[in-house]
N, C-alpha and C. Protein backbone atom coordinates (compact mmCIF):
# COMPACT_ATOMS: atom_id res chain seq x y z
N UNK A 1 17.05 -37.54 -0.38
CA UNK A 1 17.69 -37.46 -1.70
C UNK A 1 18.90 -36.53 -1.62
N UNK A 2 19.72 -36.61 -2.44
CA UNK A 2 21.23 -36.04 -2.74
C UNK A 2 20.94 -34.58 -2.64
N UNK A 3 19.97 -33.94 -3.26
CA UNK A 3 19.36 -33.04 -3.62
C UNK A 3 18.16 -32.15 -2.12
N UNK A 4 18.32 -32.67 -0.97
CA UNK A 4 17.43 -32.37 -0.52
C UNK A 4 16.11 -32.45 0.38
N UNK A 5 15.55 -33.03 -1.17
CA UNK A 5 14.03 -33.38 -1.03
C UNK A 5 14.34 -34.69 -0.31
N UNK A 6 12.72 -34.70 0.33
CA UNK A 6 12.63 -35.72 1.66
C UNK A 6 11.72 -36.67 0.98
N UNK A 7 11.74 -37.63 1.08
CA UNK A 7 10.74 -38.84 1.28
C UNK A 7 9.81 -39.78 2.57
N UNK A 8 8.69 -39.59 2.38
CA UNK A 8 7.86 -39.49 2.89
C UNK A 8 6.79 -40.97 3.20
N UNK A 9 6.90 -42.39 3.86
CA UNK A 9 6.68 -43.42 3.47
C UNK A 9 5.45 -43.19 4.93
N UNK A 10 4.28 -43.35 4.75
CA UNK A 10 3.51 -44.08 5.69
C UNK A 10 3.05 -45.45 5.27
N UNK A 11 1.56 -46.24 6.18
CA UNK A 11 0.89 -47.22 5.66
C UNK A 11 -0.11 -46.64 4.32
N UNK A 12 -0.18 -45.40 4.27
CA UNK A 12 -1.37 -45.37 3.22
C UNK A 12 -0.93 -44.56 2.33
N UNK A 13 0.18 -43.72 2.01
CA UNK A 13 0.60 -43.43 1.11
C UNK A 13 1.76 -43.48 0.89
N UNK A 14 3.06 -42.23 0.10
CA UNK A 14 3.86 -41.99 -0.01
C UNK A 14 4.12 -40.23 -0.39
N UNK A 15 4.85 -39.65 0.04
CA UNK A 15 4.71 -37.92 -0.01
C UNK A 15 6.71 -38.03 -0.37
N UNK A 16 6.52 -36.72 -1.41
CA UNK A 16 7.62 -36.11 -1.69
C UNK A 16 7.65 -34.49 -0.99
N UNK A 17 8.65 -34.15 -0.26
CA UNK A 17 8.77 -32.89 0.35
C UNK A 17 10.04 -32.28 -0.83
N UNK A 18 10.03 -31.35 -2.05
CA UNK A 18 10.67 -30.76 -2.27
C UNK A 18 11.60 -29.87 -2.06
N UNK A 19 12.72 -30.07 -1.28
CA UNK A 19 13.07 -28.88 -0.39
C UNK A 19 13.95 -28.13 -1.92
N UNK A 20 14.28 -29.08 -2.80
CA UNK A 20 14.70 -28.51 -4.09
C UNK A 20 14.33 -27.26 -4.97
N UNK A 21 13.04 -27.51 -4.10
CA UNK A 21 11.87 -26.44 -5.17
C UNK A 21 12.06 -25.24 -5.23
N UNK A 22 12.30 -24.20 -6.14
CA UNK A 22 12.46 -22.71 -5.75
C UNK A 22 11.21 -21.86 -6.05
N UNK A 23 10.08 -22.59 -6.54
CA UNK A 23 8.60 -21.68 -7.02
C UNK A 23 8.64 -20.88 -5.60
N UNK A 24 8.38 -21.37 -4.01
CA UNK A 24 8.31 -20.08 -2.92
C UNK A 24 9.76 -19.95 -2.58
N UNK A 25 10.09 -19.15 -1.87
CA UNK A 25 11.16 -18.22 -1.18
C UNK A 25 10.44 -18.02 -0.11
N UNK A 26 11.02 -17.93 1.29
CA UNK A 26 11.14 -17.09 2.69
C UNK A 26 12.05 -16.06 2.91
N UNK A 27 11.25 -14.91 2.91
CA UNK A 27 12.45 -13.82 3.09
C UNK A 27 11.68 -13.04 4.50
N UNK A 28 12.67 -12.97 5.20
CA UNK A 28 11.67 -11.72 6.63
C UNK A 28 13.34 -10.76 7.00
N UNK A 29 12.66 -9.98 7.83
CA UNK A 29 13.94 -8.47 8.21
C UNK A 29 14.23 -8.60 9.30
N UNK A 30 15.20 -9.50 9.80
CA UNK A 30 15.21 -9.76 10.75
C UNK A 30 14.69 -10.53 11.87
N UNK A 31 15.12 -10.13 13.57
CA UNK A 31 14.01 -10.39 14.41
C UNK A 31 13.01 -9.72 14.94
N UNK A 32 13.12 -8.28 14.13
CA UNK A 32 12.12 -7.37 14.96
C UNK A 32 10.79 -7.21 14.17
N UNK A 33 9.93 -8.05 14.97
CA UNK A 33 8.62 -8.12 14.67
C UNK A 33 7.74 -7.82 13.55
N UNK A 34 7.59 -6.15 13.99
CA UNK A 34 7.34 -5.23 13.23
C UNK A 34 7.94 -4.92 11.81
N UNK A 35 9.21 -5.14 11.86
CA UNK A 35 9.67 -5.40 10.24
C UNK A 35 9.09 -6.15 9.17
N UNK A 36 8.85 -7.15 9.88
CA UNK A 36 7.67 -8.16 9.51
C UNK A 36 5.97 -8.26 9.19
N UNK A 37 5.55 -7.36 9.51
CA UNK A 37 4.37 -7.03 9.31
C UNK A 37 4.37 -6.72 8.02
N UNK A 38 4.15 -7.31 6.92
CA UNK A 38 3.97 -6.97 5.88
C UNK A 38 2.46 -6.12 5.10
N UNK A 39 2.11 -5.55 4.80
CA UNK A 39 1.11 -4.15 4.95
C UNK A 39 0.92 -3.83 3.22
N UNK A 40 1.54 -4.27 2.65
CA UNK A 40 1.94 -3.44 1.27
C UNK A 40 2.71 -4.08 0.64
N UNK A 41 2.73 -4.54 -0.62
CA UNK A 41 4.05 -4.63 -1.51
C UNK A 41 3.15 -4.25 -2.74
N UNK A 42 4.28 -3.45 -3.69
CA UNK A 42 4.30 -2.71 -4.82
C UNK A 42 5.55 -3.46 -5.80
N UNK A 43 5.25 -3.92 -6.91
CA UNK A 43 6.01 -3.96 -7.66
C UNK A 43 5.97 -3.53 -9.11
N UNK A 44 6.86 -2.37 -9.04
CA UNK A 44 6.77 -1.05 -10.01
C UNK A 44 7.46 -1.61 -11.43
N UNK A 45 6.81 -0.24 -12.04
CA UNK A 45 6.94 -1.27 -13.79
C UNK A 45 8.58 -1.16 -13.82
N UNK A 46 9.52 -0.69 -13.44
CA UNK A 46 10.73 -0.86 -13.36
C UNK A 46 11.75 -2.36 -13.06
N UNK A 47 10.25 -2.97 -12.13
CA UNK A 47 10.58 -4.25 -11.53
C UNK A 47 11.04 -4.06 -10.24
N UNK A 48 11.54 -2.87 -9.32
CA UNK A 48 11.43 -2.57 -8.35
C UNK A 48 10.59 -2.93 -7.76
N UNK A 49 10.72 -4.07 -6.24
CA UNK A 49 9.76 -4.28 -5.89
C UNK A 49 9.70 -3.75 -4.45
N UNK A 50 8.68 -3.14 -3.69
CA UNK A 50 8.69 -2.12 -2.40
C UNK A 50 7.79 -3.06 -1.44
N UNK A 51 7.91 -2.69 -0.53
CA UNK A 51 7.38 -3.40 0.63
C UNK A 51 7.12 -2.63 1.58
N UNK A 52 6.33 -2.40 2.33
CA UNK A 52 6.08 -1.88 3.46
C UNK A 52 5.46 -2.55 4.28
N UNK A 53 5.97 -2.25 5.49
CA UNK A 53 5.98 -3.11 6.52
C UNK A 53 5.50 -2.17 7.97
N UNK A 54 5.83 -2.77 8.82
CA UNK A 54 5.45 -2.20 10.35
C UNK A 54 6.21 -1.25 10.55
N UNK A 55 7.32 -1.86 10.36
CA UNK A 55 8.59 -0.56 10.85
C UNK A 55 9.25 -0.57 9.83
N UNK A 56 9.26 0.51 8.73
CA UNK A 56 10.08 0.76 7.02
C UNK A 56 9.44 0.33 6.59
N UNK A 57 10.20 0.92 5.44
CA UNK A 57 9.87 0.77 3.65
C UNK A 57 11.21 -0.14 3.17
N UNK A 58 10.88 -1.33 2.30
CA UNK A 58 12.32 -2.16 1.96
C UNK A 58 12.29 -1.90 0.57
N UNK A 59 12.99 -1.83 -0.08
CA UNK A 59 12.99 -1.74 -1.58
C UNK A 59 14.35 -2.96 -2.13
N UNK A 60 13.53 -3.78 -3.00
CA UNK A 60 14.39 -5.16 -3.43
C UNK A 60 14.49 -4.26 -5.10
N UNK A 61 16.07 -4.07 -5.72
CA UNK A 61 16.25 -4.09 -6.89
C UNK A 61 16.55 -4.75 -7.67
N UNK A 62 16.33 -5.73 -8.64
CA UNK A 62 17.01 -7.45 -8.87
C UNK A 62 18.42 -6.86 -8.90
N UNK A 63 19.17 -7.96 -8.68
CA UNK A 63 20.16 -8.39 -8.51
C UNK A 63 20.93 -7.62 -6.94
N UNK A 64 20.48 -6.91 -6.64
CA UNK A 64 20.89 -6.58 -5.67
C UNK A 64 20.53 -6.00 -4.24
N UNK A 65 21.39 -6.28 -2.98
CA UNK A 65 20.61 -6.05 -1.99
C UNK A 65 19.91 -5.31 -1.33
N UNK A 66 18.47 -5.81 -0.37
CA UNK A 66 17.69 -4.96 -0.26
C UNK A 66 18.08 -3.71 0.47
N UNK A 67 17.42 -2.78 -0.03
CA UNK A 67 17.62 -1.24 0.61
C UNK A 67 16.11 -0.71 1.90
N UNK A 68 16.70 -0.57 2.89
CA UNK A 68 15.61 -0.37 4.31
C UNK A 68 15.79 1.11 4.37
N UNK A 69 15.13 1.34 4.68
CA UNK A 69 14.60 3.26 4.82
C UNK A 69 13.68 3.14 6.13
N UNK A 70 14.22 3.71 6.94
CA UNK A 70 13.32 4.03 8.33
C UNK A 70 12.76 5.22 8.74
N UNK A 71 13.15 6.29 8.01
CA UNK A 71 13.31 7.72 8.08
C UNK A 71 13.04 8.44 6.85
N UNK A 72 12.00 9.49 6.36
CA UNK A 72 12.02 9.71 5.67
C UNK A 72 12.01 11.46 6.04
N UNK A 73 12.55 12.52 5.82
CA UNK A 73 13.12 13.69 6.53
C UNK A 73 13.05 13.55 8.09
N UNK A 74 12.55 13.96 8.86
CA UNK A 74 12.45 13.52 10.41
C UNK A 74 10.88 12.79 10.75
N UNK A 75 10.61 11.77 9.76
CA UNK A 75 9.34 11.20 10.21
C UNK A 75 9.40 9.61 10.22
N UNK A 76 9.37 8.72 11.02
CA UNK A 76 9.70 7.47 11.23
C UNK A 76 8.64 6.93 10.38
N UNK A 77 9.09 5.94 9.73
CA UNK A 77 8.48 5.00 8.97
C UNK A 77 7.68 3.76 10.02
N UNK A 78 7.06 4.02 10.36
CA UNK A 78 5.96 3.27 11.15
C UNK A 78 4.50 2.89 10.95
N UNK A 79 4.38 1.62 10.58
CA UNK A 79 2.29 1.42 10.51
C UNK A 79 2.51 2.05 9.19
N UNK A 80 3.44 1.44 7.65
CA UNK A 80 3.28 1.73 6.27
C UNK A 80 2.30 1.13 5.89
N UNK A 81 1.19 1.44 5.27
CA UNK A 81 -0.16 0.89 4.85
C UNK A 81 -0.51 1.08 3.45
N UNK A 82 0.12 2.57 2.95
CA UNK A 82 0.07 2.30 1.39
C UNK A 82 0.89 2.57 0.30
N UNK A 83 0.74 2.10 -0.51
CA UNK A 83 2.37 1.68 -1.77
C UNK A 83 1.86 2.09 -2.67
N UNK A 84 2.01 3.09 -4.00
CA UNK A 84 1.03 2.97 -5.14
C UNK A 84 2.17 3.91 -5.87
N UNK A 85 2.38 3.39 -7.30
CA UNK A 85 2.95 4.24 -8.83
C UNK A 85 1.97 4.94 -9.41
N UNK A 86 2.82 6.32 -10.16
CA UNK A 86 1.74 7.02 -10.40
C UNK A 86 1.89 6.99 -11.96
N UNK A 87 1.28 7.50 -12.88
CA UNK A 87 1.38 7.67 -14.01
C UNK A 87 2.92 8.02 -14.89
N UNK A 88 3.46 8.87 -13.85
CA UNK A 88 5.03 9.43 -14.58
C UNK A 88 6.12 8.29 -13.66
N UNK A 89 5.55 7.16 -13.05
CA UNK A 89 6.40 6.44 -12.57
C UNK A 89 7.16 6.79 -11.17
N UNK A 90 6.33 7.71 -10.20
CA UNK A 90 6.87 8.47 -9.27
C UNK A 90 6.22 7.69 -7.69
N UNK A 91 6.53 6.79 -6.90
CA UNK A 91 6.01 6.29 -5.66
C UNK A 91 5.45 7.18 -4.71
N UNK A 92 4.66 6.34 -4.17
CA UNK A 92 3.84 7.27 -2.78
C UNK A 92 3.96 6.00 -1.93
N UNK A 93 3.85 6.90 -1.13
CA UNK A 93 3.94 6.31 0.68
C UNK A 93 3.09 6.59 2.23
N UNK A 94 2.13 5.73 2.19
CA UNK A 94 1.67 6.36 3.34
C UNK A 94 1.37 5.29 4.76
N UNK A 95 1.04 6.15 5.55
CA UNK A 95 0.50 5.29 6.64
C UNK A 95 -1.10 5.37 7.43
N UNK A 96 -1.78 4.56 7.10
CA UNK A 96 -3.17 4.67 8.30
C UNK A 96 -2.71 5.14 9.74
N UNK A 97 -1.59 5.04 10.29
CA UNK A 97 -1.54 5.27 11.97
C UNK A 97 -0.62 5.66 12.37
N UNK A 98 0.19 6.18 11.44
CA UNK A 98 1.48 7.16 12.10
C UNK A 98 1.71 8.52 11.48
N UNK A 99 1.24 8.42 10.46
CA UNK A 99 1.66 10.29 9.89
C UNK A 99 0.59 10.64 8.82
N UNK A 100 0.10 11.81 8.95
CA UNK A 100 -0.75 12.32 8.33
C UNK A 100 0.02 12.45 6.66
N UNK A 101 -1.02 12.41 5.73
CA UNK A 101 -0.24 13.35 4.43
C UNK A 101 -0.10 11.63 3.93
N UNK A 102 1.20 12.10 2.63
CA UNK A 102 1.96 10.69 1.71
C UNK A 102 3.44 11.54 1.30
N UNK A 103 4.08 10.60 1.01
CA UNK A 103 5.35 11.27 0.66
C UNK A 103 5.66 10.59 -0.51
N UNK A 104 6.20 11.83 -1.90
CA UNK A 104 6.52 10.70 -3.09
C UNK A 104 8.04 11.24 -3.57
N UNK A 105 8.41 9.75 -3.46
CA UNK A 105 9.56 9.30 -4.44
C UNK A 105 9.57 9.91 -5.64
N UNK A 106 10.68 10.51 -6.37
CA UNK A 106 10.42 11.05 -7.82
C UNK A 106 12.14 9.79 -8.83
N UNK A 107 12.23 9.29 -8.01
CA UNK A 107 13.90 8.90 -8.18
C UNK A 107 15.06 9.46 -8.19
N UNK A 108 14.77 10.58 -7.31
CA UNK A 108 15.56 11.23 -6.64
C UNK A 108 16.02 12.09 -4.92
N UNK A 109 14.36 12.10 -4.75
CA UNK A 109 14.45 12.89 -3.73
C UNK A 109 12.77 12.84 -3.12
N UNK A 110 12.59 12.84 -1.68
CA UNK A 110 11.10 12.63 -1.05
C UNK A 110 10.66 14.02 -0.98
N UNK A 111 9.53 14.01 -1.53
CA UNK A 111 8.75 15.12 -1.64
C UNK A 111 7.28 14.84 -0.55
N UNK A 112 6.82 15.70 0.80
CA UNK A 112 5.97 15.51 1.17
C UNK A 112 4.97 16.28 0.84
N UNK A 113 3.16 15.58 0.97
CA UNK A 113 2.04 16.34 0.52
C UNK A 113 1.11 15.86 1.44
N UNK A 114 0.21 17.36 2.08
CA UNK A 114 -0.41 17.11 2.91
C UNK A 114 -1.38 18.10 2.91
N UNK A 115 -1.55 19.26 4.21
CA UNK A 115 -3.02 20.33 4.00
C UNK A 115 -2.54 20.99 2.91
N UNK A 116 -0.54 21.80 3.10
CA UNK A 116 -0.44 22.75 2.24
C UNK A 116 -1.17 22.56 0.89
N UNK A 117 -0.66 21.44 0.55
CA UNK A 117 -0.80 20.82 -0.94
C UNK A 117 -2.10 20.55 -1.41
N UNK A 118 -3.01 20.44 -0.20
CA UNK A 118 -4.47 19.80 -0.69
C UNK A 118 -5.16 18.91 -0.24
N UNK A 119 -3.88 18.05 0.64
CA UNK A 119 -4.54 16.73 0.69
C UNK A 119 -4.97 16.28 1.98
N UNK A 120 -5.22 17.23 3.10
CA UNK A 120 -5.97 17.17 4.18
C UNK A 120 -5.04 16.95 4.98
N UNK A 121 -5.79 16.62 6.38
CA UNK A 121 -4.78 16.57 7.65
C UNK A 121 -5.11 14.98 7.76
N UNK A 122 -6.09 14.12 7.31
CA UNK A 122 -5.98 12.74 7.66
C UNK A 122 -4.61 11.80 7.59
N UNK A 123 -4.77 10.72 7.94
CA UNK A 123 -3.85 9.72 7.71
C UNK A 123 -4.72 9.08 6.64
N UNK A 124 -3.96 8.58 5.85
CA UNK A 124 -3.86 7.69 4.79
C UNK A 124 -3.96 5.99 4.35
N UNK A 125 -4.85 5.54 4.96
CA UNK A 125 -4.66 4.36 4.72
C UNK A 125 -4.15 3.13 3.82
N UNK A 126 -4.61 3.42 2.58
CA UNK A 126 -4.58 2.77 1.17
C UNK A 126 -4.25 3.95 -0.11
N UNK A 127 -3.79 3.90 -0.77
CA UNK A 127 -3.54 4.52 -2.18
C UNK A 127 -3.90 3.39 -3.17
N UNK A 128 -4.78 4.24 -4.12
CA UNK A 128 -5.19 3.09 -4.88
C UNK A 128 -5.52 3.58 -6.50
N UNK A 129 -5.05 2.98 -7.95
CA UNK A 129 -4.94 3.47 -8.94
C UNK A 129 -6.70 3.32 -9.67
N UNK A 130 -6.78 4.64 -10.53
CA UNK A 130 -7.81 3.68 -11.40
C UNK A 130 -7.70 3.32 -12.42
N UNK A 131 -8.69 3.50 -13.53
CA UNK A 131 -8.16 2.70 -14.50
C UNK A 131 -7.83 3.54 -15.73
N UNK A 132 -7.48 5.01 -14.99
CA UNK A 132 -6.84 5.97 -16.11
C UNK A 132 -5.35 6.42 -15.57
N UNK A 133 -5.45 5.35 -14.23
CA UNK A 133 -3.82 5.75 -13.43
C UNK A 133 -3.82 6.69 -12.77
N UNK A 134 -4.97 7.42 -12.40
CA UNK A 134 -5.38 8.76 -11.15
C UNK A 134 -5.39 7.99 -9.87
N UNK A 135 -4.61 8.84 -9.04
CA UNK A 135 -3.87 7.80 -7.50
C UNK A 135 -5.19 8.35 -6.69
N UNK A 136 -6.05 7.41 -5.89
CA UNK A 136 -7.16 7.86 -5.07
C UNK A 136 -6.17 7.41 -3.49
N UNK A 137 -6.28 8.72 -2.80
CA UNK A 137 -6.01 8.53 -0.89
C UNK A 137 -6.92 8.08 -0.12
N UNK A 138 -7.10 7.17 0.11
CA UNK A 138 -8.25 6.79 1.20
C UNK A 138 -7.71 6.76 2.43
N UNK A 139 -8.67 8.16 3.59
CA UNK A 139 -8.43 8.66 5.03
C UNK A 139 -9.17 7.85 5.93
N UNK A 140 -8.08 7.77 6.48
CA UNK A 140 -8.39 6.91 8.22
C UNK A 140 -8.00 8.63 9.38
N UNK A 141 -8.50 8.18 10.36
CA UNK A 141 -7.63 8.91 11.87
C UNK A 141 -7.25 7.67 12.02
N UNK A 142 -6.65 7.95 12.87
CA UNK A 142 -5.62 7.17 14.02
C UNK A 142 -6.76 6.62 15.08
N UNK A 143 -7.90 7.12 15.06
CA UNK A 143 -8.48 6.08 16.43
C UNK A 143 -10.26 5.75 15.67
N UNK A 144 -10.43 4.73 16.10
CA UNK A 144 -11.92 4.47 15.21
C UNK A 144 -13.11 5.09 15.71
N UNK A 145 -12.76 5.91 16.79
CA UNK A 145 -13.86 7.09 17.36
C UNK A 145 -13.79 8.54 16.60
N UNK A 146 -12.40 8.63 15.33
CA UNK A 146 -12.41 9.47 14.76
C UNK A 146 -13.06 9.33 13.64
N UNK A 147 -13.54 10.33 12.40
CA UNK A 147 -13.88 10.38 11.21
C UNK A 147 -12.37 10.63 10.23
N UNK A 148 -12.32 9.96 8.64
CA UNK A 148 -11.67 10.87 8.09
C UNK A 148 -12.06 12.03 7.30
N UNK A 149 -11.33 11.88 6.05
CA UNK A 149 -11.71 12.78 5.48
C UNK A 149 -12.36 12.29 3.67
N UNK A 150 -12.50 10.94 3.59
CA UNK A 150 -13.43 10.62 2.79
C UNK A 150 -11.92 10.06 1.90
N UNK A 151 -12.06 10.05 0.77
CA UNK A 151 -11.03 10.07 -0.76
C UNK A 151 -10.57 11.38 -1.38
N UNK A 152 -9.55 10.87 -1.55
CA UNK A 152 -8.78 12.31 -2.80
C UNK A 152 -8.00 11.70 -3.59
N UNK A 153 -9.05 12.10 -4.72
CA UNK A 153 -8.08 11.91 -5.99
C UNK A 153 -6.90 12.77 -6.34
N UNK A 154 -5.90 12.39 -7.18
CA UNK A 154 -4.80 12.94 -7.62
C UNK A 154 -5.11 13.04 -8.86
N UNK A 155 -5.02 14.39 -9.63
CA UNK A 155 -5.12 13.87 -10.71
C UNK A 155 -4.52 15.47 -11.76
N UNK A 156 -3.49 15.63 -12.41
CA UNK A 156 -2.57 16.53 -13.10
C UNK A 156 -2.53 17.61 -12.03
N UNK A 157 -1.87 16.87 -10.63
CA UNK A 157 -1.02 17.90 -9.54
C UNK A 157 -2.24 18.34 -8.75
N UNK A 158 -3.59 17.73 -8.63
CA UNK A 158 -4.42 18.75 -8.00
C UNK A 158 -5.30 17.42 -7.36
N UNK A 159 -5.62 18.24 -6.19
CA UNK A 159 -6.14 16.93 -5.32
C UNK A 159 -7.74 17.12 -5.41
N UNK A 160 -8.49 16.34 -5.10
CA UNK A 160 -9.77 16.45 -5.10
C UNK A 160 -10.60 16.02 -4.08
N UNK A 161 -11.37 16.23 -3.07
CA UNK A 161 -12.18 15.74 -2.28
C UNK A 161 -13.09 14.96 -2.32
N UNK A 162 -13.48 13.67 -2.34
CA UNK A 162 -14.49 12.91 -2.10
C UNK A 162 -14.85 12.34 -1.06
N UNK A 163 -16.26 13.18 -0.38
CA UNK A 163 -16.50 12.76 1.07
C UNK A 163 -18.68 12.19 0.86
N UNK A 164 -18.45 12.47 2.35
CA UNK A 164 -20.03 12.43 2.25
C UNK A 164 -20.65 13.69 1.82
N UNK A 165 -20.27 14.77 1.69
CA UNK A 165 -20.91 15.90 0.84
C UNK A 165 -20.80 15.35 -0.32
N UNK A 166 -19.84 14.01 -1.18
CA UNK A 166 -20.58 13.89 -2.26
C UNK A 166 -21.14 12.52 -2.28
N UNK A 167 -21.76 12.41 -1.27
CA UNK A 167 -22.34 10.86 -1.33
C UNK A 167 -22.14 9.71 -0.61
N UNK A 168 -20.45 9.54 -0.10
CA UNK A 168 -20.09 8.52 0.19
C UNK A 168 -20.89 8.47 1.66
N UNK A 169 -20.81 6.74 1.98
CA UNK A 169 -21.95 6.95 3.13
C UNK A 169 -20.84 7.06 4.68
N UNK A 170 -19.82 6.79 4.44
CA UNK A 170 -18.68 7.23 5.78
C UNK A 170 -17.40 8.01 5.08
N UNK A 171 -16.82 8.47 6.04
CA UNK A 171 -15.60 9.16 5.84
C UNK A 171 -14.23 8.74 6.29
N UNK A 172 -14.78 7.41 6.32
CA UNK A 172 -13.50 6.57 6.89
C UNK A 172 -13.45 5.35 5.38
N UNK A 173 -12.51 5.50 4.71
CA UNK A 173 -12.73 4.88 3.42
C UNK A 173 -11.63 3.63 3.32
N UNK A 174 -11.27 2.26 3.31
CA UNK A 174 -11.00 1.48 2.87
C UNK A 174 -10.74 0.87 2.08
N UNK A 175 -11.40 1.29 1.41
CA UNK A 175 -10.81 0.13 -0.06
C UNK A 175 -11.73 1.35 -1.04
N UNK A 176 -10.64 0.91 -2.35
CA UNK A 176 -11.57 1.80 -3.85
C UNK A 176 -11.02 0.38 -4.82
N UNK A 177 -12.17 0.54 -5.56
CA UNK A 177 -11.79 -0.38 -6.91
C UNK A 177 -12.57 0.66 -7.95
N UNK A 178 -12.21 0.61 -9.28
CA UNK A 178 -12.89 1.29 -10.61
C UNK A 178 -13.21 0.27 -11.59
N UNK A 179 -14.21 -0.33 -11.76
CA UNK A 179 -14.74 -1.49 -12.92
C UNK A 179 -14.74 -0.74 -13.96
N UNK A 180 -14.61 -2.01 -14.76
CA UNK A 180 -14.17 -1.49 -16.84
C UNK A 180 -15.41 -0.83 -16.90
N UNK A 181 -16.86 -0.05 -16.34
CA UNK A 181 -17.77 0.49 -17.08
C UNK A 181 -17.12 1.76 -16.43
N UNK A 182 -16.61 1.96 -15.49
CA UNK A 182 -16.07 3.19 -15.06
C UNK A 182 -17.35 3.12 -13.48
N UNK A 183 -17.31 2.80 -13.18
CA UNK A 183 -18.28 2.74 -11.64
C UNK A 183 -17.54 2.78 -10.53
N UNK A 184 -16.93 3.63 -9.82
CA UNK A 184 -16.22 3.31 -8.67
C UNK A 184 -16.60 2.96 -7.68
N UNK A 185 -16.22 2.01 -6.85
CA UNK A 185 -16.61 1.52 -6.04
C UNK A 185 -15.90 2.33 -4.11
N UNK A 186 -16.48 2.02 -3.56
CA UNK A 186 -15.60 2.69 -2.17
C UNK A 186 -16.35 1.71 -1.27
N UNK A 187 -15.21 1.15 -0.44
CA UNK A 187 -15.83 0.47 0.96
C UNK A 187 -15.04 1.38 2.24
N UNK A 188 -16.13 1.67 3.12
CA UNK A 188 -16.40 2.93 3.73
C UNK A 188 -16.37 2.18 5.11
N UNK A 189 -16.37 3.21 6.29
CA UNK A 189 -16.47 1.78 7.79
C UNK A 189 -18.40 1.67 7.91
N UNK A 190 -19.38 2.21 7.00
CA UNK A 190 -20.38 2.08 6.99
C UNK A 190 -20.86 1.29 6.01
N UNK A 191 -20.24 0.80 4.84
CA UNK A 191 -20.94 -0.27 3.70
C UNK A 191 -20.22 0.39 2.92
N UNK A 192 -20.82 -0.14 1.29
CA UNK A 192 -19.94 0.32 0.13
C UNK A 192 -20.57 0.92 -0.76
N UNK A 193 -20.68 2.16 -1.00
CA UNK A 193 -20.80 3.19 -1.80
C UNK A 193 -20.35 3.12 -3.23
N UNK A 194 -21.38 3.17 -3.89
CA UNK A 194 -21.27 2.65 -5.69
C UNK A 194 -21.07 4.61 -6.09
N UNK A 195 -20.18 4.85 -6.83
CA UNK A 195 -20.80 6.22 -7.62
C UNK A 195 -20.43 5.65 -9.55
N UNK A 196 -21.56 5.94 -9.95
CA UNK A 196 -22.39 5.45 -11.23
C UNK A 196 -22.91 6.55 -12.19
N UNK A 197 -22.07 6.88 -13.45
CA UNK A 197 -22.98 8.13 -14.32
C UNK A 197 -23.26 9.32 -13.52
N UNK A 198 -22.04 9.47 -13.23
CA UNK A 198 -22.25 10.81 -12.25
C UNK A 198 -23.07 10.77 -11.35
């Protein structure tokens, strides 16, 4: 067709290939691999949408072109694993396998947080909101013969510890979800840990 789209004739049917169609897009960074590893995307109530990838952080602003960040003071953006907005609209950034701590965006300037601050010496796998907008860190090490350091909540500037001293059954934490009764959930590298009514 004039337009594109392909037509498609066998013995048993007939197929339309839309190449017209714009519902998907292909977008990748290049040829280097790792750019490509997609790990994360965040799209912030601004409409800013973030990406993290293998190698950087991409940030798409509509209408205009994407912005790549490889460097954030002298720490390479490598193995980005988690993306998360916080309540005042301020980004975090972390990685399961390259740098301990998270670093947040304020829309102006990278601020890093790590033991000084509270938030342990682990790496970071996932950042994850609940359902009052308190940012939970879930710790990896860098090798699966290590332990982390369980969850830490964020919550008015002050970090909080959640490990197996309070229950959880590993310290290597994966995933958090918070259901509408308020039950948080944690999947741990040992099973998944319910905490329920205190």
């Amino acid at each position: 067709r004039a337009n594109g789209d392909l037509w498609l004739q066998t013995p048993n049917r007939l197929s339309l290939y839309k190449a017209s169609s714009r519902r998907w897009q292909y977008y990748n960074y290049g040829y280097d691999n790792a750019k490509n590893h997609i790990n994360e995307i965040l799209q912030a109530r601004d409409g800013v949408l973030w990406v993290a990838t293998g190698y950087g952080l991409h940030i798409h602003r509509p209408g205009k072109p994407a912005e790549t960040i490889y460097k954030i003071n002298n720490t390479r953006l490598e193995g980005i694993t988690g993306l998360a907005e916080d309540r005042e609209g301020n980004i975090w950034v972390s990685s399961g396998g390259n740098f301990s701590g998270a670093y947040r965006w304020d829309g102006s300037a990278w601020k890093y947080f790590g033991v000084r601050e509270g938030l342990g010496k682990s790496r970071i796998h996932k950042i994850r909101s609940d359902r009052s907008g308190r940012l939970w860190f879930l710790t990896l090490q860098a090798f699966a013969t290590e332990t982390g350091e369980g969850a830490y909540i964020y919550d008015n500037g002050t970090f909080t510890q959640w490990s197996t001293a309070q229950g959880l059954l590993n310290n290597r934490v994966y995933a958090f979800v918070e259901s509408p009764d308020s039950t948080r959930w944690f999947g741990t590298l040992a099973g998944i840990s319910r905490w329920r009514n205190g």
